[in-house]
PDB file of N, CA and C in Angstrom:
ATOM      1  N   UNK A   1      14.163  86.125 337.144  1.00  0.00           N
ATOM      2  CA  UNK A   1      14.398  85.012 336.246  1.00  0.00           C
ATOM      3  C   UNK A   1      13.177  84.095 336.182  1.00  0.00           C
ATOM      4  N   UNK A   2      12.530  83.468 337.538  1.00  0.00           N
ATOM      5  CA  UNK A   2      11.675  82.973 337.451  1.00  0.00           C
ATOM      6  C   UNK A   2       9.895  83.255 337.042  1.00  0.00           C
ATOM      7  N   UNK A   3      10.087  85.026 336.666  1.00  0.00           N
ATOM      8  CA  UNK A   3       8.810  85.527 335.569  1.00  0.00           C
ATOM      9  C   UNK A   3       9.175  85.234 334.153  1.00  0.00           C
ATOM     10  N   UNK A   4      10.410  85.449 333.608  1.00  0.00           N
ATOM     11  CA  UNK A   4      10.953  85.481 332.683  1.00  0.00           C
ATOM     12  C   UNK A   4      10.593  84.169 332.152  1.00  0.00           C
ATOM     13  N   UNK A   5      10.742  82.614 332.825  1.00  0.00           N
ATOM     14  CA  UNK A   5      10.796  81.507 332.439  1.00  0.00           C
ATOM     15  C   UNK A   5       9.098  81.285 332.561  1.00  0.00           C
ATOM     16  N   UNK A   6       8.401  81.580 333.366  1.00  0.00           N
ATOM     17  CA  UNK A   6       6.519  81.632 333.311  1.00  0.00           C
ATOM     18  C   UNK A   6       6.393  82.611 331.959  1.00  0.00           C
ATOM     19  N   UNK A   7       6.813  83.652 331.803  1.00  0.00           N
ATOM     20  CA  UNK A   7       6.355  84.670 330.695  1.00  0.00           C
ATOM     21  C   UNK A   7       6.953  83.345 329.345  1.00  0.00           C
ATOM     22  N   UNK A   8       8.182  82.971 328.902  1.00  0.00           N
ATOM     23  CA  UNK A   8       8.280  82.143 328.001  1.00  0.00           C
ATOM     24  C   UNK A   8       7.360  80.904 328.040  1.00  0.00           C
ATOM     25  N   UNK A   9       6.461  80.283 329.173  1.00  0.00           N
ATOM     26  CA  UNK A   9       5.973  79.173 329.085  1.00  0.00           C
ATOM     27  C   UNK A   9       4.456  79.694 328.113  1.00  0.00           C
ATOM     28  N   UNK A  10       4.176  80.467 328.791  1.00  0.00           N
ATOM     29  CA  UNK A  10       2.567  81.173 327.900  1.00  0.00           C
ATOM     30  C   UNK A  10       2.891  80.899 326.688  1.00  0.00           C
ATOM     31  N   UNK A  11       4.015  81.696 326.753  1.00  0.00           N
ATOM     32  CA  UNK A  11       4.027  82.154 325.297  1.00  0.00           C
ATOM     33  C   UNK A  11       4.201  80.805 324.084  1.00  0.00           C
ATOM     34  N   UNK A  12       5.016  80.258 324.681  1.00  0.00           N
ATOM     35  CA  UNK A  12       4.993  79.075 323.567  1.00  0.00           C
ATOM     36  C   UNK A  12       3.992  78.087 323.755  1.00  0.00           C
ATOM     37  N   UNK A  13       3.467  77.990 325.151  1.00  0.00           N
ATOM     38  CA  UNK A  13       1.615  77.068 325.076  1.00  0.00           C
ATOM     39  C   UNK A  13       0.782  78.304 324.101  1.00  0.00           C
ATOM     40  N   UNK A  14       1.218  79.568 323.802  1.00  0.00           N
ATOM     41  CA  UNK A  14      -0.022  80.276 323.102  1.00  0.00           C
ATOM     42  C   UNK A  14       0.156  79.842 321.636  1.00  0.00           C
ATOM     43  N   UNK A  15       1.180  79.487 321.452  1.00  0.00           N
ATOM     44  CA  UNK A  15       1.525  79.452 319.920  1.00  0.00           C
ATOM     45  C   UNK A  15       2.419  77.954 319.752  1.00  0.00           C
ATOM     46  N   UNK A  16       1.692  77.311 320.162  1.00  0.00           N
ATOM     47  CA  UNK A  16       2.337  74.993 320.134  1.00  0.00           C
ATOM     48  C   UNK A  16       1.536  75.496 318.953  1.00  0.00           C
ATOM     49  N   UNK A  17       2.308  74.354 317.843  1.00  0.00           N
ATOM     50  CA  UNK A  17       2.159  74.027 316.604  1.00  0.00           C
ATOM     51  C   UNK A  17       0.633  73.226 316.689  1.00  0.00           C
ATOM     52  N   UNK A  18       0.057  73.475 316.023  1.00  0.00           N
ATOM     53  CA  UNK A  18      -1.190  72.497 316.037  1.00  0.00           C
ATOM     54  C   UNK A  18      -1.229  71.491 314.492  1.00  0.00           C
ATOM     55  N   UNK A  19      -1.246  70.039 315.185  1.00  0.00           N
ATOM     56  CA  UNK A  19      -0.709  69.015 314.484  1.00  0.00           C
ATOM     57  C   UNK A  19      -2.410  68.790 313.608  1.00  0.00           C
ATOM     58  N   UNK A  20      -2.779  69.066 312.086  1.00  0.00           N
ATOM     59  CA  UNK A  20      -3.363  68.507 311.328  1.00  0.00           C
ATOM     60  C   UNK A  20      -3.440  67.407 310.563  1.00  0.00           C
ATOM     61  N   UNK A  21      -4.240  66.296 310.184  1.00  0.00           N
ATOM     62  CA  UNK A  21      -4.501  65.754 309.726  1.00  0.00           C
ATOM     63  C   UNK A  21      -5.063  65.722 308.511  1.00  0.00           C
ATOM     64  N   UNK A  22      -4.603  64.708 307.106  1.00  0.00           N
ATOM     65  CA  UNK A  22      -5.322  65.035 306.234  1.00  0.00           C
ATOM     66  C   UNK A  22      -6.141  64.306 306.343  1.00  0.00           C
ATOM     67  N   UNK A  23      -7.341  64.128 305.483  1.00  0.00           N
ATOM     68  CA  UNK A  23      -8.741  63.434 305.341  1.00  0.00           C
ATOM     69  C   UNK A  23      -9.467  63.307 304.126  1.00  0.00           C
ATOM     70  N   UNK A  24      -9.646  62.875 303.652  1.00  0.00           N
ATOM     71  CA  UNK A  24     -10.707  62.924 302.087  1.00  0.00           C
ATOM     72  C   UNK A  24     -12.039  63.367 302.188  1.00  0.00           C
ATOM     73  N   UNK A  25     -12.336  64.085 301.734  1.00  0.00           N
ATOM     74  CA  UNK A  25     -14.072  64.837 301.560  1.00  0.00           C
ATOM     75  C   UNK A  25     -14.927  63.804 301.945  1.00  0.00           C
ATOM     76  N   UNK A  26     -16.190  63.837 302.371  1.00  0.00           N
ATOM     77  CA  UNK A  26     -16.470  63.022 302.495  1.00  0.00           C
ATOM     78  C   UNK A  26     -18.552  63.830 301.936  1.00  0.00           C
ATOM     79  N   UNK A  27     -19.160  62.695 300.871  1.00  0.00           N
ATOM     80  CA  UNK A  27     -20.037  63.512 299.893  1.00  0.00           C
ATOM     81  C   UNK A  27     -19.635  64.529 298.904  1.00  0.00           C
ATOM     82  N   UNK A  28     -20.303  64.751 298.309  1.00  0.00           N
ATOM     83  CA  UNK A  28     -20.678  66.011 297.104  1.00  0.00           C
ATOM     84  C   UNK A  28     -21.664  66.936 297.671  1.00  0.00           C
ATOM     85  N   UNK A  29     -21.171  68.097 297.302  1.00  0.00           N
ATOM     86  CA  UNK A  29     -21.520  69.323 297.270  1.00  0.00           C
ATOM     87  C   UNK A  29     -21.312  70.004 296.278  1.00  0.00           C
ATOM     88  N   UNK A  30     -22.489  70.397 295.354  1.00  0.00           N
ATOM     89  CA  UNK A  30     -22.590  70.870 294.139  1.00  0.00           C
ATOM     90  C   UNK A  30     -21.699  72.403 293.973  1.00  0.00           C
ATOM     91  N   UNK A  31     -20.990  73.163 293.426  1.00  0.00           N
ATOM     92  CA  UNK A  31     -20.592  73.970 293.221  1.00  0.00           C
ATOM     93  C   UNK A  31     -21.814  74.650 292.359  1.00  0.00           C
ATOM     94  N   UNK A  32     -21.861  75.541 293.251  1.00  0.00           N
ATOM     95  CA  UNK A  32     -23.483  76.975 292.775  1.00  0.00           C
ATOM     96  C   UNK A  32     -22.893  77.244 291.307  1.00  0.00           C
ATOM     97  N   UNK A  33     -21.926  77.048 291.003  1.00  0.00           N
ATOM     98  CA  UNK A  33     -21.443  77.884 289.442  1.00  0.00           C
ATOM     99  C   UNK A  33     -21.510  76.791 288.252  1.00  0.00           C
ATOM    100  N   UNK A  34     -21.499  76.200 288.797  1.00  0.00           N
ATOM    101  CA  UNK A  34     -21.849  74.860 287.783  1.00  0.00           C
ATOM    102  C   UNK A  34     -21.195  73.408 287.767  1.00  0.00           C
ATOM    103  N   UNK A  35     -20.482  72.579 286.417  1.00  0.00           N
ATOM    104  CA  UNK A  35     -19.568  71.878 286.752  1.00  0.00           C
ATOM    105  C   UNK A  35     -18.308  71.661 285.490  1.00  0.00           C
ATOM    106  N   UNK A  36     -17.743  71.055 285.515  1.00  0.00           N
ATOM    107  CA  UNK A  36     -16.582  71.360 284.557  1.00  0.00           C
ATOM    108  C   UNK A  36     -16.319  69.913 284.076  1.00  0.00           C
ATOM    109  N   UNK A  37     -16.181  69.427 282.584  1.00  0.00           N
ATOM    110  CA  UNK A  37     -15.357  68.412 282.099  1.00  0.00           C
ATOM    111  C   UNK A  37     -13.901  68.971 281.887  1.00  0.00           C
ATOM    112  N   UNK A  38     -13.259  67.928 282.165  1.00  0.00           N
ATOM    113  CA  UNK A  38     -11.733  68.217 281.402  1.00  0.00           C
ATOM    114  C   UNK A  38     -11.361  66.896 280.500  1.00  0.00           C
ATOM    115  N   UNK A  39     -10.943  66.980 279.232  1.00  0.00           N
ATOM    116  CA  UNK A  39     -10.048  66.586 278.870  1.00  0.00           C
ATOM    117  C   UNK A  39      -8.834  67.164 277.996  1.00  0.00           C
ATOM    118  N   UNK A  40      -8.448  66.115 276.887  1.00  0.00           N
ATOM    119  CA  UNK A  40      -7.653  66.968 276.488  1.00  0.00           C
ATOM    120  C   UNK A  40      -6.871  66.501 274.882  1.00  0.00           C
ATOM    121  N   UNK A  41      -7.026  67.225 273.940  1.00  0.00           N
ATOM    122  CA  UNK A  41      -7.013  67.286 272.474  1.00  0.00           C
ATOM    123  C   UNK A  41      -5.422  67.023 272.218  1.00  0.00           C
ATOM    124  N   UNK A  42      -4.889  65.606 271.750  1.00  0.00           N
ATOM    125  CA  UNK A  42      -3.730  65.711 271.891  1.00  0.00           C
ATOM    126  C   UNK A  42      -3.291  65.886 270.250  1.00  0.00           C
ATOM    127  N   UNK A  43      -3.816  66.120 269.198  1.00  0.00           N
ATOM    128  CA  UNK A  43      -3.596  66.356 267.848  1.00  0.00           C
ATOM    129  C   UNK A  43      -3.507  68.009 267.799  1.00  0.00           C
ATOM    130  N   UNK A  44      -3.994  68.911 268.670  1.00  0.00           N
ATOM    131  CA  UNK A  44      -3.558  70.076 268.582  1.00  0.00           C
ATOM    132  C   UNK A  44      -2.751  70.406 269.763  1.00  0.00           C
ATOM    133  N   UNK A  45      -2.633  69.450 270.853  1.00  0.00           N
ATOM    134  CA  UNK A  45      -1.347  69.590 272.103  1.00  0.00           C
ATOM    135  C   UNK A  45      -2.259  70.922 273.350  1.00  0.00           C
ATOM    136  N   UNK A  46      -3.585  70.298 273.120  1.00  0.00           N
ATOM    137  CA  UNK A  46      -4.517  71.581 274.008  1.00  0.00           C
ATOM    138  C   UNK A  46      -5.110  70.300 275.417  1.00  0.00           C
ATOM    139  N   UNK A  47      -5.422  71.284 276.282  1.00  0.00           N
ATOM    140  CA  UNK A  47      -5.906  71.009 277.147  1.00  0.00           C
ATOM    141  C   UNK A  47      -7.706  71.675 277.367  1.00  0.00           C
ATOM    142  N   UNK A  48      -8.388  70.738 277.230  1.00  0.00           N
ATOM    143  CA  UNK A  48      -9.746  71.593 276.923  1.00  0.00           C
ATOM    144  C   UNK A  48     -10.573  71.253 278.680  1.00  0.00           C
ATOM    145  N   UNK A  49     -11.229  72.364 278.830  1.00  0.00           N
ATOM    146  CA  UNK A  49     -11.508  72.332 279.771  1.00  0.00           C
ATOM    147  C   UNK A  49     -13.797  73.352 279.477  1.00  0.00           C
ATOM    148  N   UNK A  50     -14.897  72.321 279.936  1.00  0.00           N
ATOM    149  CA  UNK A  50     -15.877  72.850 279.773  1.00  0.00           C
ATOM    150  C   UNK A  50     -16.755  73.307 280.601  1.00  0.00           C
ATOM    151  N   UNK A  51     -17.252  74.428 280.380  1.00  0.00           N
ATOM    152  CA  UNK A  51     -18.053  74.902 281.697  1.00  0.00           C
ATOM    153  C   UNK A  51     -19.262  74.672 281.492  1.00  0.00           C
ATOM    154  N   UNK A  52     -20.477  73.908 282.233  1.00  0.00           N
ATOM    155  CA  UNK A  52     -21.405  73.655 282.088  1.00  0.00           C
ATOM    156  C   UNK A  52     -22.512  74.165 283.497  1.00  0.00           C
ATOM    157  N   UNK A  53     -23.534  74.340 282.988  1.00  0.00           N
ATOM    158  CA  UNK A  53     -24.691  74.864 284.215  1.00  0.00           C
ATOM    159  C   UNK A  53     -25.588  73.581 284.747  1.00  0.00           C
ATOM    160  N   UNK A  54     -25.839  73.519 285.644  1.00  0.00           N
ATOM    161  CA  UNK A  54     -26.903  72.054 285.896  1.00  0.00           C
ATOM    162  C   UNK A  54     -27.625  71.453 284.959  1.00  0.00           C
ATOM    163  N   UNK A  55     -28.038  72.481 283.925  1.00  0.00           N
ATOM    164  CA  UNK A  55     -29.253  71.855 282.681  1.00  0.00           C
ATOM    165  C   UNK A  55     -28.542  71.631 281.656  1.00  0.00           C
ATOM    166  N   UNK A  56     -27.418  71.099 282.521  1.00  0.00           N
ATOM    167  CA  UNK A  56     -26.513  70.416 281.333  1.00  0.00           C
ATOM    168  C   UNK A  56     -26.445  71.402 280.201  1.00  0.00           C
ATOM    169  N   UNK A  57     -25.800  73.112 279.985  1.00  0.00           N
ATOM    170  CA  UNK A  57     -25.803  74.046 278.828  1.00  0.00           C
ATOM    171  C   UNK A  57     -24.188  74.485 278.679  1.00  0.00           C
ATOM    172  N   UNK A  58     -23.651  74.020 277.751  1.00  0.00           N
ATOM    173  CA  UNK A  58     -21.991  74.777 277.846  1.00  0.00           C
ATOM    174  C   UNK A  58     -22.374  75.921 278.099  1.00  0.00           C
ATOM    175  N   UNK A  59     -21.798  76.478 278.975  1.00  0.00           N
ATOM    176  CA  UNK A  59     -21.419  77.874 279.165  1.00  0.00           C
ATOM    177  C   UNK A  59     -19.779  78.853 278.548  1.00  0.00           C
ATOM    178  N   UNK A  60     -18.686  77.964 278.862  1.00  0.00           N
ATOM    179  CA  UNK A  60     -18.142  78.142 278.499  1.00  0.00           C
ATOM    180  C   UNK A  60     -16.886  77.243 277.847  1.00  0.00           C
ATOM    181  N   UNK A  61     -15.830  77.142 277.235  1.00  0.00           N
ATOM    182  CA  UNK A  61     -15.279  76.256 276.342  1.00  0.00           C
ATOM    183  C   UNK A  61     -13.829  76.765 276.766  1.00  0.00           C
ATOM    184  N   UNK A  62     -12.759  76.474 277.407  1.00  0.00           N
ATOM    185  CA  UNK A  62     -11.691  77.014 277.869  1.00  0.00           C
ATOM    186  C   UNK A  62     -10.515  75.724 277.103  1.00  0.00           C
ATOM    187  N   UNK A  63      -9.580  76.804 276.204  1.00  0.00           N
ATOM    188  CA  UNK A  63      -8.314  75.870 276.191  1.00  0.00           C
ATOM    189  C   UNK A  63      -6.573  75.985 276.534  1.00  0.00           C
ATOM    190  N   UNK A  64      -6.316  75.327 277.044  1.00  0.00           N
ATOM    191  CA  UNK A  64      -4.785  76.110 277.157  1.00  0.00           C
ATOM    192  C   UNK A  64      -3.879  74.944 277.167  1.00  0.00           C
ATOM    193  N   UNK A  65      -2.553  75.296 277.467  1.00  0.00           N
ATOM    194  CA  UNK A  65      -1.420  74.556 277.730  1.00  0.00           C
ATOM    195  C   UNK A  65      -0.977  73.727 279.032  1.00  0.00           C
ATOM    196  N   UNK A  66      -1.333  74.626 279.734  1.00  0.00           N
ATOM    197  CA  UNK A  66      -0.993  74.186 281.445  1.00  0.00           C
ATOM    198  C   UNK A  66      -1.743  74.424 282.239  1.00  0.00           C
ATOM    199  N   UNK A  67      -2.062  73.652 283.033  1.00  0.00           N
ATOM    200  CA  UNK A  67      -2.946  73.700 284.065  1.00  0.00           C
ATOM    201  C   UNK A  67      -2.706  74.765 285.309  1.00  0.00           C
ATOM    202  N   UNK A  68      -1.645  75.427 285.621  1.00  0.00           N
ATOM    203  CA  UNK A  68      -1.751  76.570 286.101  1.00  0.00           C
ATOM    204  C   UNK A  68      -2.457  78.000 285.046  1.00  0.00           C
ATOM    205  N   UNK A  69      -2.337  78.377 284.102  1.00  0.00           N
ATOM    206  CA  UNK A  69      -3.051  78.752 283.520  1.00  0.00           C
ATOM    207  C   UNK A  69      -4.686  79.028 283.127  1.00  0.00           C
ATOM    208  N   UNK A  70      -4.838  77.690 283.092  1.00  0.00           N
ATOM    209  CA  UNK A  70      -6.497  77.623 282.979  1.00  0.00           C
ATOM    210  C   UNK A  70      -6.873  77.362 284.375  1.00  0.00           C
ATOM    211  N   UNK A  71      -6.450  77.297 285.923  1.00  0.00           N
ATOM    212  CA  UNK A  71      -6.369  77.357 287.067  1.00  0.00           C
ATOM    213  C   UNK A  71      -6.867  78.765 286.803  1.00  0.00           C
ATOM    214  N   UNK A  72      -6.203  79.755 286.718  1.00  0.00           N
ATOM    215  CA  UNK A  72      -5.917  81.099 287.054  1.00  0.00           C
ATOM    216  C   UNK A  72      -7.455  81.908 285.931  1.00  0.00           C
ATOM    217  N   UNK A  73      -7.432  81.046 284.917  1.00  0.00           N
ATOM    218  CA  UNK A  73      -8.535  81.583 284.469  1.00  0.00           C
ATOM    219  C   UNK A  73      -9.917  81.108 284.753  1.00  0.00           C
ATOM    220  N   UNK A  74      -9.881  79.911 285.255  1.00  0.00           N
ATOM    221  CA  UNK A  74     -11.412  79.703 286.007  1.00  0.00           C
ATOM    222  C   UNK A  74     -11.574  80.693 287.093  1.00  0.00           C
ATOM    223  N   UNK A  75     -10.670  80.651 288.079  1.00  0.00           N
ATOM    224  CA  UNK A  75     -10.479  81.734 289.337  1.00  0.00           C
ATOM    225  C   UNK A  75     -10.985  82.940 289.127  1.00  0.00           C
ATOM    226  N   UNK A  76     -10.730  83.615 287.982  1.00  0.00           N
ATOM    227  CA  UNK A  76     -10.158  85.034 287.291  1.00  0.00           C
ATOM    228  C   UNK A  76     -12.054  85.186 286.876  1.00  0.00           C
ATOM    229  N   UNK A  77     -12.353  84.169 286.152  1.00  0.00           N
ATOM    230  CA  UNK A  77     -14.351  84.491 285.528  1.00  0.00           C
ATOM    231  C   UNK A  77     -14.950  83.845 286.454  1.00  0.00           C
ATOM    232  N   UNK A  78     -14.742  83.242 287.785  1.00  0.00           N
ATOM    233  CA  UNK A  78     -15.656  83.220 288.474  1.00  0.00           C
ATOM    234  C   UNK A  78     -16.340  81.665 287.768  1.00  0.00           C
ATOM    235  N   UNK A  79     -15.622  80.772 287.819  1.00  0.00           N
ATOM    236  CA  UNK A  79     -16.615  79.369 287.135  1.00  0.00           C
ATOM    237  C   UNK A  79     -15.964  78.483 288.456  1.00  0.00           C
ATOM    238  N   UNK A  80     -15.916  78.693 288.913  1.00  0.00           N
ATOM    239  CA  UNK A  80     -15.596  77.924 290.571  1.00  0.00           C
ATOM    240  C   UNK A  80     -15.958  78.590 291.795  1.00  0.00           C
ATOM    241  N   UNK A  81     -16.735  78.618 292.483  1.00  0.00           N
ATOM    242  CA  UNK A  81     -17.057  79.092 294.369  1.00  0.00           C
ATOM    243  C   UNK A  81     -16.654  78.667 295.037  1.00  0.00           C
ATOM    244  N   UNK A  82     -16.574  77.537 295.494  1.00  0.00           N
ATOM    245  CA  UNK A  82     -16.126  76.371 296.378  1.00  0.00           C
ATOM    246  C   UNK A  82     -14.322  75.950 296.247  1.00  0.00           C
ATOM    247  N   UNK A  83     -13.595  76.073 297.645  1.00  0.00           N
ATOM    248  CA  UNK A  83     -12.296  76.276 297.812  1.00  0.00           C
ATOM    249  C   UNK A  83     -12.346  74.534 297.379  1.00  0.00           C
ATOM    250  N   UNK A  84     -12.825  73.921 297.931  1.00  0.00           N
ATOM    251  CA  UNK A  84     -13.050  72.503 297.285  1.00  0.00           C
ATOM    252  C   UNK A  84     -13.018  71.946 295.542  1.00  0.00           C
ATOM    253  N   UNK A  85     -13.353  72.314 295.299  1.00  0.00           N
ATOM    254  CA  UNK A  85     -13.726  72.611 293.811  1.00  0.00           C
ATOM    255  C   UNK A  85     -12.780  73.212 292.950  1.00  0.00           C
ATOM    256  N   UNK A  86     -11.847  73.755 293.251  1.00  0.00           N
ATOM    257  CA  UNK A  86     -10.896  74.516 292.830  1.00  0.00           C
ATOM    258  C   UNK A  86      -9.837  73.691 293.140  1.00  0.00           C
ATOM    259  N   UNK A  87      -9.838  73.083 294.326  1.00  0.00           N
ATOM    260  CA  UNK A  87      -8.664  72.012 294.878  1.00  0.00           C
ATOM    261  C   UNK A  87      -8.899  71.008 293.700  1.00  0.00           C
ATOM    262  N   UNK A  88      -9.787  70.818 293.821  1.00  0.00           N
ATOM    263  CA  UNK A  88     -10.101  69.549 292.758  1.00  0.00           C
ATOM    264  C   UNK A  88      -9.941  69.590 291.112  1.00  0.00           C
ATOM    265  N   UNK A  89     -10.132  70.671 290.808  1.00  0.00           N
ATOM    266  CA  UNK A  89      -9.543  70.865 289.405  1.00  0.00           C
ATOM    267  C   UNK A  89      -8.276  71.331 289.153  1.00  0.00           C
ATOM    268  N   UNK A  90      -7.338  71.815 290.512  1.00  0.00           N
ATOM    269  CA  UNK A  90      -6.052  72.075 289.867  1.00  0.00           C
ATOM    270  C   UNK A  90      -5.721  70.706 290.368  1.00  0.00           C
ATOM    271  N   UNK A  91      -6.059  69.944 290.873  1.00  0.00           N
ATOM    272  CA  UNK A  91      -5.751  68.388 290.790  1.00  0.00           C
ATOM    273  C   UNK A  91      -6.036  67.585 289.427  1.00  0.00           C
ATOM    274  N   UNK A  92      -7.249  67.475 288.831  1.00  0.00           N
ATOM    275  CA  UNK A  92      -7.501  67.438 287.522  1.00  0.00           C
ATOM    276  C   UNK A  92      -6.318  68.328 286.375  1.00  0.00           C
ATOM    277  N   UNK A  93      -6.308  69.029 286.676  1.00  0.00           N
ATOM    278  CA  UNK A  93      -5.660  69.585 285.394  1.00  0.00           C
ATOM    279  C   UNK A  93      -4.151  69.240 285.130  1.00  0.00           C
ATOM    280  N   UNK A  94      -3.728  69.533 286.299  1.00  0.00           N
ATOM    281  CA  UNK A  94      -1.995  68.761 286.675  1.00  0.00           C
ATOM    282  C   UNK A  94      -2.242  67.253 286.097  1.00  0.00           C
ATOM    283  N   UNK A  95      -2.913  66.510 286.360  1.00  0.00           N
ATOM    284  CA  UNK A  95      -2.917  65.270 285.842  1.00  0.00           C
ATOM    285  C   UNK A  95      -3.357  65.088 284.392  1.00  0.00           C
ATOM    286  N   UNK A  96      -3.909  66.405 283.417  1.00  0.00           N
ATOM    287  CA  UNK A  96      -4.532  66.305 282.068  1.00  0.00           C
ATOM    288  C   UNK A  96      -3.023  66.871 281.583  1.00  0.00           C
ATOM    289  N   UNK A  97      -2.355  67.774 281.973  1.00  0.00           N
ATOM    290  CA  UNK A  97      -1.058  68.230 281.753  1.00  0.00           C
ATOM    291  C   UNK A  97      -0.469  67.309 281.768  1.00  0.00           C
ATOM    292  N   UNK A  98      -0.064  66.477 282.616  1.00  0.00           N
ATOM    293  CA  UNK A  98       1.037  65.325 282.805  1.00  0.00           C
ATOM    294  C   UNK A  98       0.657  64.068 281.370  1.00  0.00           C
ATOM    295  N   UNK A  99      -0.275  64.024 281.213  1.00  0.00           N
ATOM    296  CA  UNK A  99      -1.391  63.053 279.887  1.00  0.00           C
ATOM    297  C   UNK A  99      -0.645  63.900 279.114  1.00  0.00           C
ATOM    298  N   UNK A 100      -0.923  65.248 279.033  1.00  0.00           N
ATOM    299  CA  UNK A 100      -0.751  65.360 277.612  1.00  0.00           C
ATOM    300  C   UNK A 100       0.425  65.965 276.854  1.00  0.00           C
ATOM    301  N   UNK A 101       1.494  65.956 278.230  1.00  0.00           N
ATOM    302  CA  UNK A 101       2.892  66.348 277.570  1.00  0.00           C
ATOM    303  C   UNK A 101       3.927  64.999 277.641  1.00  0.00           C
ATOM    304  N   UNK A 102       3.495  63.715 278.219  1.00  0.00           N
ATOM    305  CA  UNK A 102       3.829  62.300 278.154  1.00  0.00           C
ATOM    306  C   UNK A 102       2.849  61.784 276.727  1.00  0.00           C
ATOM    307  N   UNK A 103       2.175  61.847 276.694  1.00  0.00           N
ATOM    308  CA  UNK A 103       1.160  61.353 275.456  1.00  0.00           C
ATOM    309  C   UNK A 103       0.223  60.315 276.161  1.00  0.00           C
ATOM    310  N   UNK A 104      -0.134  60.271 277.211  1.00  0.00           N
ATOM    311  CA  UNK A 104      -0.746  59.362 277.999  1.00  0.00           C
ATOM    312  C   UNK A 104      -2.454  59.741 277.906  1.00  0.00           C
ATOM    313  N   UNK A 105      -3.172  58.707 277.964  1.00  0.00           N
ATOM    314  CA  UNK A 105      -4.997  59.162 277.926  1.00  0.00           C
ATOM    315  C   UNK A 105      -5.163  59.471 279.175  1.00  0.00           C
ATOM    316  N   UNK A 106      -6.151  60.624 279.160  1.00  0.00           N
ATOM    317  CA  UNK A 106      -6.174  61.264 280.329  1.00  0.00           C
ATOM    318  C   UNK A 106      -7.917  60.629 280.283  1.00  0.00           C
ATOM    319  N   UNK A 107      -8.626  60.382 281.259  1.00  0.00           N
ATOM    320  CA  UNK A 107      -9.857  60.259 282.209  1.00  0.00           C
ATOM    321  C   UNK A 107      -9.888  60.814 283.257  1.00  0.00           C
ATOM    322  N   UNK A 108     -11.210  61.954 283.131  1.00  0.00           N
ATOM    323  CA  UNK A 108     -11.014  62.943 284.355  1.00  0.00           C
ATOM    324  C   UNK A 108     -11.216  61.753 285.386  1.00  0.00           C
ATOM    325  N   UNK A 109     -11.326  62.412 286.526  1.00  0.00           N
ATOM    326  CA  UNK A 109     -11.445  61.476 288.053  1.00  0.00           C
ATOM    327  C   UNK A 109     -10.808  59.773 287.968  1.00  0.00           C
ATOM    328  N   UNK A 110      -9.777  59.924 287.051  1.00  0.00           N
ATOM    329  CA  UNK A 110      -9.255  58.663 286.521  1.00  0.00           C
ATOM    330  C   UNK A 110      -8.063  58.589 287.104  1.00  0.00           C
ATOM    331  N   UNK A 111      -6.894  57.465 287.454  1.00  0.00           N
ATOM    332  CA  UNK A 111      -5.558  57.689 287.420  1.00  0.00           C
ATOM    333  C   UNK A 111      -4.903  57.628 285.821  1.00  0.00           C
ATOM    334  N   UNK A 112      -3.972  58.288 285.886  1.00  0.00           N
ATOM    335  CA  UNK A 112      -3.515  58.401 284.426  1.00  0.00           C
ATOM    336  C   UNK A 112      -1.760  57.262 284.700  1.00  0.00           C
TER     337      UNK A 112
END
């Protein structure tokens, strides 16, 4: 009995929950793929989203409905590297979605 109760102590010191904290980024770190405006066209009910390269050049012009969507298609062509960066625009986009199915003005890095 008394291996039994040492064999259960390991085992649950091997696997204690480890308590995280959240934290806010702290600086910028450029994403190698470029950078992205969002807003959003509320006379056609679109969500526009732009891909741009450092020398300031559209690259690409993305529009959709929902921000899981155009999530899945930045992911999908590769216009995001950074797990950061990706956090940050399906944060952006949920909030250009919420603008633009309330009718509210959306400002990226804005509260809406």
């Amino acid at each position: 009995m008394v291996q039994i109760e040492r064999l259960r102590e390991r085992i649950e010191e091997k696997f204690k929950e480890k308590v995280l904290y959240g934290r806010r980024k702290e600086g910028f770190i450029p994403d190698p793929e470029g950078f992205l405006v969002v807003h959003i066209d509320h006379k056609v009910g679109k969500i526009i989203v732009e891909h741009y390269n450092y020398q300031r050049q559209i690259k690409y012009k993305i529009t959709g409905d929902d921000a899981e969507s155009l999530c899945h298609t930045l992911i999908e062509n590769n216009l995001v590297s950074r797990l950061d960066h990706a956090a940050y625009m399906g944060r952006e986009l949920q909030k250009a979605e919420m603008a633009l199915k309330k009718g509210l003005r959306y400002k990226q890095d804005s509260h809406i």
